[in-house]
N, C-alpha and C. Protein backbone atom coordinates (compact mmCIF):
# COMPACT_ATOMS: atom_id res chain seq x y z
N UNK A 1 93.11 100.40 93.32
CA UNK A 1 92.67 99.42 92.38
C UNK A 1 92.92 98.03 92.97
N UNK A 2 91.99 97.29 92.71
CA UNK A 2 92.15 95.45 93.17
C UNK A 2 91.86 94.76 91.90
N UNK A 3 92.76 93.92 91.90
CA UNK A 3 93.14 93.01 90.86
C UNK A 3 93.22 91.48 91.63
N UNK A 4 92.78 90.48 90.93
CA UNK A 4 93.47 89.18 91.01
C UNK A 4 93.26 88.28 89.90
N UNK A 5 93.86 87.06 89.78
CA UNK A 5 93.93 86.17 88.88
C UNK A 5 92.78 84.60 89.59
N UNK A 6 91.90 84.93 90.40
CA UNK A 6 90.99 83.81 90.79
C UNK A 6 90.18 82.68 89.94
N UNK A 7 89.83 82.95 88.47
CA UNK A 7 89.11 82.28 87.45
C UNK A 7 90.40 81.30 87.07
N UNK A 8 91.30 81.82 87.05
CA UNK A 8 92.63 80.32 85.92
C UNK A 8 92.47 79.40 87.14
N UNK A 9 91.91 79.45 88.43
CA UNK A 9 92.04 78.09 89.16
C UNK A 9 91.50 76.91 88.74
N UNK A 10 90.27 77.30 88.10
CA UNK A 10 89.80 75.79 87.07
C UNK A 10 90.51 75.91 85.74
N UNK A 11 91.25 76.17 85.49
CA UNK A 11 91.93 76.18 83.84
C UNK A 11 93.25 75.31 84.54
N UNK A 12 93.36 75.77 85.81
CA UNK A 12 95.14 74.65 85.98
C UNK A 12 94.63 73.32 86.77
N UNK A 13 93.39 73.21 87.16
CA UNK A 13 92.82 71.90 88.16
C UNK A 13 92.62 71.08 86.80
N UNK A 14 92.08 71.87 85.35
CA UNK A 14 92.08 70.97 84.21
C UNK A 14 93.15 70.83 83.86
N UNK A 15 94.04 70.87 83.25
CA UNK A 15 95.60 71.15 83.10
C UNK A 15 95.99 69.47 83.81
N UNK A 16 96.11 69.89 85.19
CA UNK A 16 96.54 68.78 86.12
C UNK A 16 95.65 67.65 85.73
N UNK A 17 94.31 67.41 85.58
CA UNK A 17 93.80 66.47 85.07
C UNK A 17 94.02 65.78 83.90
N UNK A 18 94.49 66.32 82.98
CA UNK A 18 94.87 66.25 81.69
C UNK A 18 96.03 65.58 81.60
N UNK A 19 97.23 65.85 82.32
CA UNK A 19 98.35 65.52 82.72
C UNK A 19 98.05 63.94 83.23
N UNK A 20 97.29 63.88 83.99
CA UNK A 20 96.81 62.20 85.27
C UNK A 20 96.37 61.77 84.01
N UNK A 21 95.04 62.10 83.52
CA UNK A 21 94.50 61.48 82.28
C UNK A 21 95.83 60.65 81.23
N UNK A 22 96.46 61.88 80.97
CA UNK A 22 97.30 61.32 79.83
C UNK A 22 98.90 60.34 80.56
N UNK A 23 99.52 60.64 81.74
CA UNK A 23 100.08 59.86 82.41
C UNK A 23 99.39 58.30 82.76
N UNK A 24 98.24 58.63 82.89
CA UNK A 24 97.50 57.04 82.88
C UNK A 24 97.25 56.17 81.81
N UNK A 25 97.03 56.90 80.32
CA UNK A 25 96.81 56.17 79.13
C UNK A 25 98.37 55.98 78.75
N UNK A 26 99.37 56.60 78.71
CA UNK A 26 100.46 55.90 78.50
C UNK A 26 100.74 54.99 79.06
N UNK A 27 100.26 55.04 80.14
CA UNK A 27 100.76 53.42 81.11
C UNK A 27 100.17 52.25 80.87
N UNK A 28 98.94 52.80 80.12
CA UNK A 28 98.50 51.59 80.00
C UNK A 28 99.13 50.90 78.55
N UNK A 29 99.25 52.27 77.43
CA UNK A 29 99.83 51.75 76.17
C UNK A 29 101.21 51.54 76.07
N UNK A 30 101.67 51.20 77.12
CA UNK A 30 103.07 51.07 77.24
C UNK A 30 103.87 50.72 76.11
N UNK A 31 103.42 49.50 75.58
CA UNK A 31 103.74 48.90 74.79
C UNK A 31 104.02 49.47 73.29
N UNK A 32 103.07 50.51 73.36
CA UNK A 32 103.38 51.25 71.88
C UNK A 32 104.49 51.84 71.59
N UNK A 33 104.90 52.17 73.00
CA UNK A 33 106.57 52.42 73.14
C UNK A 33 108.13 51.99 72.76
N UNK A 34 107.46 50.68 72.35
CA UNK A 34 108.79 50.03 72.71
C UNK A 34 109.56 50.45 71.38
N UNK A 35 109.16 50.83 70.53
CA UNK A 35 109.56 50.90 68.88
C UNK A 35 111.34 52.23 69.40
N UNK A 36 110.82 52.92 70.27
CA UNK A 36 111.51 53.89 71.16
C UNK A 36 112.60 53.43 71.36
N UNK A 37 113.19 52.78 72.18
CA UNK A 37 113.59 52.09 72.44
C UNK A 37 113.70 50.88 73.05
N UNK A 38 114.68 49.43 73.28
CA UNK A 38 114.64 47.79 73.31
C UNK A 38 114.55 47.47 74.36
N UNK A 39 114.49 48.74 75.56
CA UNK A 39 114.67 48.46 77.01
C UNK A 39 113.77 49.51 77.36
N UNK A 40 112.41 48.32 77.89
CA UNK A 40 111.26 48.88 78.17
C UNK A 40 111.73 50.03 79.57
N UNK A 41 112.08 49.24 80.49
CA UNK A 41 112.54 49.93 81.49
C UNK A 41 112.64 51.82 81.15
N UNK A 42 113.73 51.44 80.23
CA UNK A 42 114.30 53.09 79.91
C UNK A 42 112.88 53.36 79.20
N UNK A 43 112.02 52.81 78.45
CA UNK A 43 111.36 53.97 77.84
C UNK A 43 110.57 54.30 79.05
N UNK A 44 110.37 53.69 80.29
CA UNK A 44 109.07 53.94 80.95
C UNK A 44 109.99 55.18 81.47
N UNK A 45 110.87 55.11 82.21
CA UNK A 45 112.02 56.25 82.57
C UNK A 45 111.48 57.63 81.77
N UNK A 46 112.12 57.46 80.70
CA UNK A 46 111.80 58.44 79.58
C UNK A 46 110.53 59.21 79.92
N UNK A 47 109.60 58.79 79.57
CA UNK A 47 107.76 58.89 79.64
C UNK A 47 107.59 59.64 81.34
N UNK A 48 108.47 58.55 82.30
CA UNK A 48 107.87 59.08 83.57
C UNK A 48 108.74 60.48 83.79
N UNK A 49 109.86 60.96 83.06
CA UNK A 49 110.79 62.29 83.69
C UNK A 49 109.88 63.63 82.71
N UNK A 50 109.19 63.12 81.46
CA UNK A 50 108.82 63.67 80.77
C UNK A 50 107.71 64.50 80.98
N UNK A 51 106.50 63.17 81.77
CA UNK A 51 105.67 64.06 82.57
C UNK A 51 105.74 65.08 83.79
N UNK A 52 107.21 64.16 84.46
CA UNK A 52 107.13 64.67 85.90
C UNK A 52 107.55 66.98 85.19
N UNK A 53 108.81 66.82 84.13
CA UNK A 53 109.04 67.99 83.95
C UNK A 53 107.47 68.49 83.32
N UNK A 54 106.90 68.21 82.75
CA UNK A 54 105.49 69.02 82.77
C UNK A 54 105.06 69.26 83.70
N UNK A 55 104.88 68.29 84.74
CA UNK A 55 103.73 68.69 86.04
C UNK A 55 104.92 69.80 86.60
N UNK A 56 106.58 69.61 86.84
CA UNK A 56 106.84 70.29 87.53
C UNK A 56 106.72 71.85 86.92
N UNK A 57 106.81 72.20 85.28
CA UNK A 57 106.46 73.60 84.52
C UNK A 57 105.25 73.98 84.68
N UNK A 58 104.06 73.30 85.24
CA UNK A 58 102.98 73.79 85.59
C UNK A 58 102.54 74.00 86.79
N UNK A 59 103.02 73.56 87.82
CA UNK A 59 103.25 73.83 89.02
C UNK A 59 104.02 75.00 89.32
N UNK A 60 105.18 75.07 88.94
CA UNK A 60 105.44 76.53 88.96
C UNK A 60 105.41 78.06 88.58
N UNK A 61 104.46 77.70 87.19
CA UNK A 61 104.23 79.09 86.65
C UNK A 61 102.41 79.35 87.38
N UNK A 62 101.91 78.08 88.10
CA UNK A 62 100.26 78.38 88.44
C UNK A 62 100.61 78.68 89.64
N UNK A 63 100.19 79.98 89.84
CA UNK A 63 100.53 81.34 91.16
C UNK A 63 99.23 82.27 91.18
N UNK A 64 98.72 81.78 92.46
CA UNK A 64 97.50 83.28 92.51
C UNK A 64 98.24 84.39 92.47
N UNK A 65 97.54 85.38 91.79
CA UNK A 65 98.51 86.71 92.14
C UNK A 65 96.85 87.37 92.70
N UNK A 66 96.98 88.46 93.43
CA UNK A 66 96.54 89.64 94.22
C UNK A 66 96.99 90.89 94.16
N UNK A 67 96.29 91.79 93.71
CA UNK A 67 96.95 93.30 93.79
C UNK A 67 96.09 94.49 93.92
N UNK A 68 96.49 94.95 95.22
CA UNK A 68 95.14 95.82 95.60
C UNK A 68 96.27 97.11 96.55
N UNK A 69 95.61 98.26 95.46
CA UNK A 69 96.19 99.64 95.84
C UNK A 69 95.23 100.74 96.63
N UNK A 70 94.28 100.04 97.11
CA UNK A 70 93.37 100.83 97.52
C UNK A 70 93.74 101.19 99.15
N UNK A 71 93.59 102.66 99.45
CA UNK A 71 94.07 102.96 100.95
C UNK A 71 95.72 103.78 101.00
N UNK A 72 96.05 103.73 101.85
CA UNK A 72 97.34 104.13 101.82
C UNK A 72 98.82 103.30 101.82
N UNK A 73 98.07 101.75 101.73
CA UNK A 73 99.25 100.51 101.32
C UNK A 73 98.71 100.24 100.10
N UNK A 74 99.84 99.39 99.88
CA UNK A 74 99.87 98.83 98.47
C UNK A 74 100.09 96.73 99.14
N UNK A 75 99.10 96.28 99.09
CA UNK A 75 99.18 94.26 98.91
C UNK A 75 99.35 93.91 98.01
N UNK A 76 100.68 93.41 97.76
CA UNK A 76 100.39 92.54 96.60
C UNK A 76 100.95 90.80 97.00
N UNK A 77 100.40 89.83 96.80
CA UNK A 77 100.88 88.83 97.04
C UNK A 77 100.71 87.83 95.84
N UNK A 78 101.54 86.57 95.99
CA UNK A 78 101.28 85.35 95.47
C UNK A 78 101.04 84.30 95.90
N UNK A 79 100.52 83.12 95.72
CA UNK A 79 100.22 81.87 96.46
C UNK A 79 100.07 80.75 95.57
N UNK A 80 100.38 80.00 96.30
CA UNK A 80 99.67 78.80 95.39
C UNK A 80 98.61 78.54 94.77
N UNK A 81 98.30 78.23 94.07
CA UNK A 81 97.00 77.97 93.63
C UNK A 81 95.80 76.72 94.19
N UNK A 82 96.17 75.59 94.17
CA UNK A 82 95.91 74.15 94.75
C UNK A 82 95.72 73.95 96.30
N UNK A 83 97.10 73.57 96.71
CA UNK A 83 96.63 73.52 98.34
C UNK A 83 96.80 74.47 98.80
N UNK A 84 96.80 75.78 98.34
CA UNK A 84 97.02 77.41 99.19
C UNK A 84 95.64 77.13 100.48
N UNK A 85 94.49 77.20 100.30
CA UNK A 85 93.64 76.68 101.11
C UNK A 85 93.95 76.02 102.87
N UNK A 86 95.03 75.35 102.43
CA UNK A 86 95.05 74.49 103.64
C UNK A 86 97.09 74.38 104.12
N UNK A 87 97.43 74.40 103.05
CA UNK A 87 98.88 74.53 102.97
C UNK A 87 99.25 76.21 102.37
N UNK A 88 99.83 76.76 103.11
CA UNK A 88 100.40 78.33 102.91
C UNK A 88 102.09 78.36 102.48
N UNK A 89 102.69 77.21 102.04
CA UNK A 89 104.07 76.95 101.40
C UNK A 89 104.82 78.18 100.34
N UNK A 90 103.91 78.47 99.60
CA UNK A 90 104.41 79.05 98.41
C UNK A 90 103.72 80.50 98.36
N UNK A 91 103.41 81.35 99.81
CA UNK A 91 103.02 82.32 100.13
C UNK A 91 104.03 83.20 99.92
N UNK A 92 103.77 84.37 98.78
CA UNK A 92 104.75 85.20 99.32
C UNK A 92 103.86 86.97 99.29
N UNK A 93 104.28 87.80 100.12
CA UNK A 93 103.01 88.58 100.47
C UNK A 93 103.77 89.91 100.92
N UNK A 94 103.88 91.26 99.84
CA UNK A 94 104.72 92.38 100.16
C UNK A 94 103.79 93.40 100.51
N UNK A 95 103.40 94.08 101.85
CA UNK A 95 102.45 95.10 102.02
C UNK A 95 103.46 96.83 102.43
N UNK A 96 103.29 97.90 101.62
CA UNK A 96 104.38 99.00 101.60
C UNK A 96 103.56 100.05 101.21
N UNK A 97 103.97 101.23 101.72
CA UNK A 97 103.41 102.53 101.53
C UNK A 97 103.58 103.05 100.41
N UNK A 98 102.70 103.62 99.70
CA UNK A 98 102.83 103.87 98.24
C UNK A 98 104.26 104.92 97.56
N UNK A 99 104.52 105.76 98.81
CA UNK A 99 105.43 106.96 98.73
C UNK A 99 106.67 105.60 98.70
N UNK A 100 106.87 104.69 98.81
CA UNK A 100 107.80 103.53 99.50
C UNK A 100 108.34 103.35 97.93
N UNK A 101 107.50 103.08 96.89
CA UNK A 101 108.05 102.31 95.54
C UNK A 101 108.86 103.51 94.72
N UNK A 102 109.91 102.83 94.66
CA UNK A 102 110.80 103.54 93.64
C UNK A 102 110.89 103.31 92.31
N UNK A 103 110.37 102.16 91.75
CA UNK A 103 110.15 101.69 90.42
C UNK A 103 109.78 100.32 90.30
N UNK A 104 109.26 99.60 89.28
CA UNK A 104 108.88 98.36 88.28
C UNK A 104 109.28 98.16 87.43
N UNK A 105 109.12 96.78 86.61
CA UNK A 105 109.50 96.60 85.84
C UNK A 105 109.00 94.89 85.56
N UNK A 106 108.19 94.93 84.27
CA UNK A 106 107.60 93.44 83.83
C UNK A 106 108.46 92.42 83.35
N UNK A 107 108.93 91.74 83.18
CA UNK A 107 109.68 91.11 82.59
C UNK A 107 109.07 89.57 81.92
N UNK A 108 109.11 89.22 80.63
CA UNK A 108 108.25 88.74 79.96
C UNK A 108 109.22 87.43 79.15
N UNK A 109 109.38 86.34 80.00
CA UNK A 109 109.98 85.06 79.12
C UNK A 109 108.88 84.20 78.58
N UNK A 110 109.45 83.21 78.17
CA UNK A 110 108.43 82.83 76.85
C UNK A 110 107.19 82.06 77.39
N UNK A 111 107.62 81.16 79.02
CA UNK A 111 106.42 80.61 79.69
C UNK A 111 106.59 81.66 81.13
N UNK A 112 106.89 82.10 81.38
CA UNK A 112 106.92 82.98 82.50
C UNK A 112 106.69 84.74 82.93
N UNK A 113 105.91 85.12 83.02
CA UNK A 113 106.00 86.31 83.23
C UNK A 113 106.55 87.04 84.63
N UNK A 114 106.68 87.65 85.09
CA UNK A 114 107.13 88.26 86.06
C UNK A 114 107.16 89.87 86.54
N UNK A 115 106.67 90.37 87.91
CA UNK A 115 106.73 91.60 87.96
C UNK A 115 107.85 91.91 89.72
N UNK A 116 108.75 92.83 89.19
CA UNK A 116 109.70 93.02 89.83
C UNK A 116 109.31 94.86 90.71
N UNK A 117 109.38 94.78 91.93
CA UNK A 117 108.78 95.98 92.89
C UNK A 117 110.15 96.35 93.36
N UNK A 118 110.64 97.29 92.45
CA UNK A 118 111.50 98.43 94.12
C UNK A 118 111.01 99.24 94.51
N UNK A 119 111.33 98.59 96.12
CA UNK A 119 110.78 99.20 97.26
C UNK A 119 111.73 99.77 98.49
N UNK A 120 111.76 101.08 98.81
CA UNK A 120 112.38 101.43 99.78
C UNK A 120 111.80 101.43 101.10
N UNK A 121 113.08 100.69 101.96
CA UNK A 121 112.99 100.66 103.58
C UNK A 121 113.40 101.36 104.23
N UNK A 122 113.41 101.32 105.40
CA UNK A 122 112.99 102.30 106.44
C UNK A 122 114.53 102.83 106.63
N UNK A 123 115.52 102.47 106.36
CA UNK A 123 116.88 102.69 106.39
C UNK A 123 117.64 103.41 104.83
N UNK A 124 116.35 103.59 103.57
CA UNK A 124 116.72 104.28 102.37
C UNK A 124 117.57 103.39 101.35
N UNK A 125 117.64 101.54 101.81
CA UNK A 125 118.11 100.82 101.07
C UNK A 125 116.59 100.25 99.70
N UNK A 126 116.93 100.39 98.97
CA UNK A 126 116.16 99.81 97.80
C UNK A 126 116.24 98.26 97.54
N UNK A 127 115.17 97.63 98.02
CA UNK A 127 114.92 96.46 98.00
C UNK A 127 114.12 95.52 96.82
N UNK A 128 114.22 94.67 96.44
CA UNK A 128 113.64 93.99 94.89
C UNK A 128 112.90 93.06 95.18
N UNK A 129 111.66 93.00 95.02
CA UNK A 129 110.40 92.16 95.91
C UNK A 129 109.94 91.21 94.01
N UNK A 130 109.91 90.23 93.63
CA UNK A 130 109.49 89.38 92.60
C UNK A 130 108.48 88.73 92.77
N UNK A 131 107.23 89.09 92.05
CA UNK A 131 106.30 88.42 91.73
C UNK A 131 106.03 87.53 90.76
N UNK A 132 105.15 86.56 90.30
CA UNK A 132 104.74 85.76 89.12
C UNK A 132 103.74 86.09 88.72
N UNK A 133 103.37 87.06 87.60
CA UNK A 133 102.25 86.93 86.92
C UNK A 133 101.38 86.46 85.72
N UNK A 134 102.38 85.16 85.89
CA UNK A 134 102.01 84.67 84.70
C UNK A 134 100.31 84.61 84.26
N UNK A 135 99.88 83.63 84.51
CA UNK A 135 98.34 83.69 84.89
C UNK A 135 97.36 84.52 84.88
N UNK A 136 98.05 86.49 85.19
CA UNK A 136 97.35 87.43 85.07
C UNK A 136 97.25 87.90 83.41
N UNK A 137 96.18 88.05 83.20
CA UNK A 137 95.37 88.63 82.11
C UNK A 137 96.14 90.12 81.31
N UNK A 138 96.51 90.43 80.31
CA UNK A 138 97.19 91.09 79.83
C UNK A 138 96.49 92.49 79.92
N UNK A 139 95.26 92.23 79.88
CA UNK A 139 94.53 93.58 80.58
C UNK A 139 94.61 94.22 81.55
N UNK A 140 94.55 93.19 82.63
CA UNK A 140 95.27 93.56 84.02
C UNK A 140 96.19 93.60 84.41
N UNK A 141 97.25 92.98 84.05
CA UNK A 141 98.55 93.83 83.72
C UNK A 141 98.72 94.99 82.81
N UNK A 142 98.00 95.37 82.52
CA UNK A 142 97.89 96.95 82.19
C UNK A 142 97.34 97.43 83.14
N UNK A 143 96.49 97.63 83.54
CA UNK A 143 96.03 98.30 85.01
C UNK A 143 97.20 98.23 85.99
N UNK A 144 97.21 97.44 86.41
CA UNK A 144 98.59 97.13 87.26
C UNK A 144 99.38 98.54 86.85
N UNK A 145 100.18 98.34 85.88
CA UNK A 145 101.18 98.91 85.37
C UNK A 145 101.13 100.74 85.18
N UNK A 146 99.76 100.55 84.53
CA UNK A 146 98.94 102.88 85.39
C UNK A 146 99.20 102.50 86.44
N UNK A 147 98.53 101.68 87.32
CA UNK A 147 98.98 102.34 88.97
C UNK A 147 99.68 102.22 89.40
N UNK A 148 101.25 101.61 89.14
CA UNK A 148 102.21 102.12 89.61
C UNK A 148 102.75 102.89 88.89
N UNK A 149 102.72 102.93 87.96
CA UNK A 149 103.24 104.86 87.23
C UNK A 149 102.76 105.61 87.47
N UNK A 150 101.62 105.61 88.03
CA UNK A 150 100.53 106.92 88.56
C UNK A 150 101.26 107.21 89.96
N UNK A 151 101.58 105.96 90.65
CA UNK A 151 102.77 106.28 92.17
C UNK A 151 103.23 106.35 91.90
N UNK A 152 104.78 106.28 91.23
CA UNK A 152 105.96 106.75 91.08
C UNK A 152 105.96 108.18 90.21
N UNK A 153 105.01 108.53 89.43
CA UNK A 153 104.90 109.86 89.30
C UNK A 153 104.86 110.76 90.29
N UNK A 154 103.58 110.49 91.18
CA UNK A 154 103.35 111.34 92.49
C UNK A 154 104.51 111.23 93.36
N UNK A 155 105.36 110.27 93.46
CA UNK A 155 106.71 110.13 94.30
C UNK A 155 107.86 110.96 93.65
N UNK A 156 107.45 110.97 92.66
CA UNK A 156 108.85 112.12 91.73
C UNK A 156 108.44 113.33 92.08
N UNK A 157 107.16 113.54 92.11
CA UNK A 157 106.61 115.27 92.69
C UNK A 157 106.69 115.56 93.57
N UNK A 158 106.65 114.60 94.32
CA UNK A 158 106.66 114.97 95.93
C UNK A 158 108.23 115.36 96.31
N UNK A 159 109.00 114.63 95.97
CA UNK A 159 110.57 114.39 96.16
C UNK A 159 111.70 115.83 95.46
């Protein structure tokens, strides 16, 4: 099965626009601020940490995800979304033999989702590989989620 999250790339390029948009009209209405507090300074402070923690909560939950079980590996990776293209920073990319996974597990906070891979190496240590799926579609995280229970079934039979 192949999966990815490729369509939310224009839902977070708007997002980020939205953010500039609205970081720019406060600057300009500065002044509406001041009721805030008597020291313009601090309110601009205020306003500028306010956005920066938005851009930085949206920057980190917008993650391509990839997941493709087809063949006798299993790819799954994440990336950036934005400059992935040209900058490969926030690449992270686990390729493993299907007999390899010992279990999953989704884990679901209130802006974050997450999918957690144990995977055994070549030495029989069980290793914990973390993905972000936030961004992925609740449908496809169901798919996802048959095909690795459909492998770890066949790995319990085999074993």
């Amino acid at each position: 099965m192949r999966t990815n999250n490729s369509k939310v790339r224009n839902v977070i390029i708007s997002v980020y626009f939205i953010l500039i948009v609205l970081a720019i009209f406060f600057a300009t209405v500065f002044s509406a601020f001041k009721d805030l507090t008597s020291n313009p300074l601090l309110t601009f402070v205020i306003i500028a940490l306010s956005f920066a923690f938005l851009f930085f909560v949206v920057h980190s939950i917008s993650k391509y995800f990839e997941y493709d079980s087809d063949g006798l590996k299993v790819v799954v990776s994440n990336k950036g979304l934005l400059l992935s293209d040209h900058f490969n920073y926030r690449e992270h990319t686990v390729e493993f033999e299907k007999e390899n996974l010992t279990g999953y597990k989704f884990v679901n906070f209130i802006i974050y989702k997450g999918l957690i891979l144990y995977i055994k190496d070549r030495r029989g240590h069980t290793k914990k590989e973390r993905f972000n799926v936030t961004l992925v579609s609740k449908k496809k995280r169901k798919y996802i989620r048959q095909s690795l229970s459909k492998m770890i079934k066949l790995n319990r039979k085999q074993h």
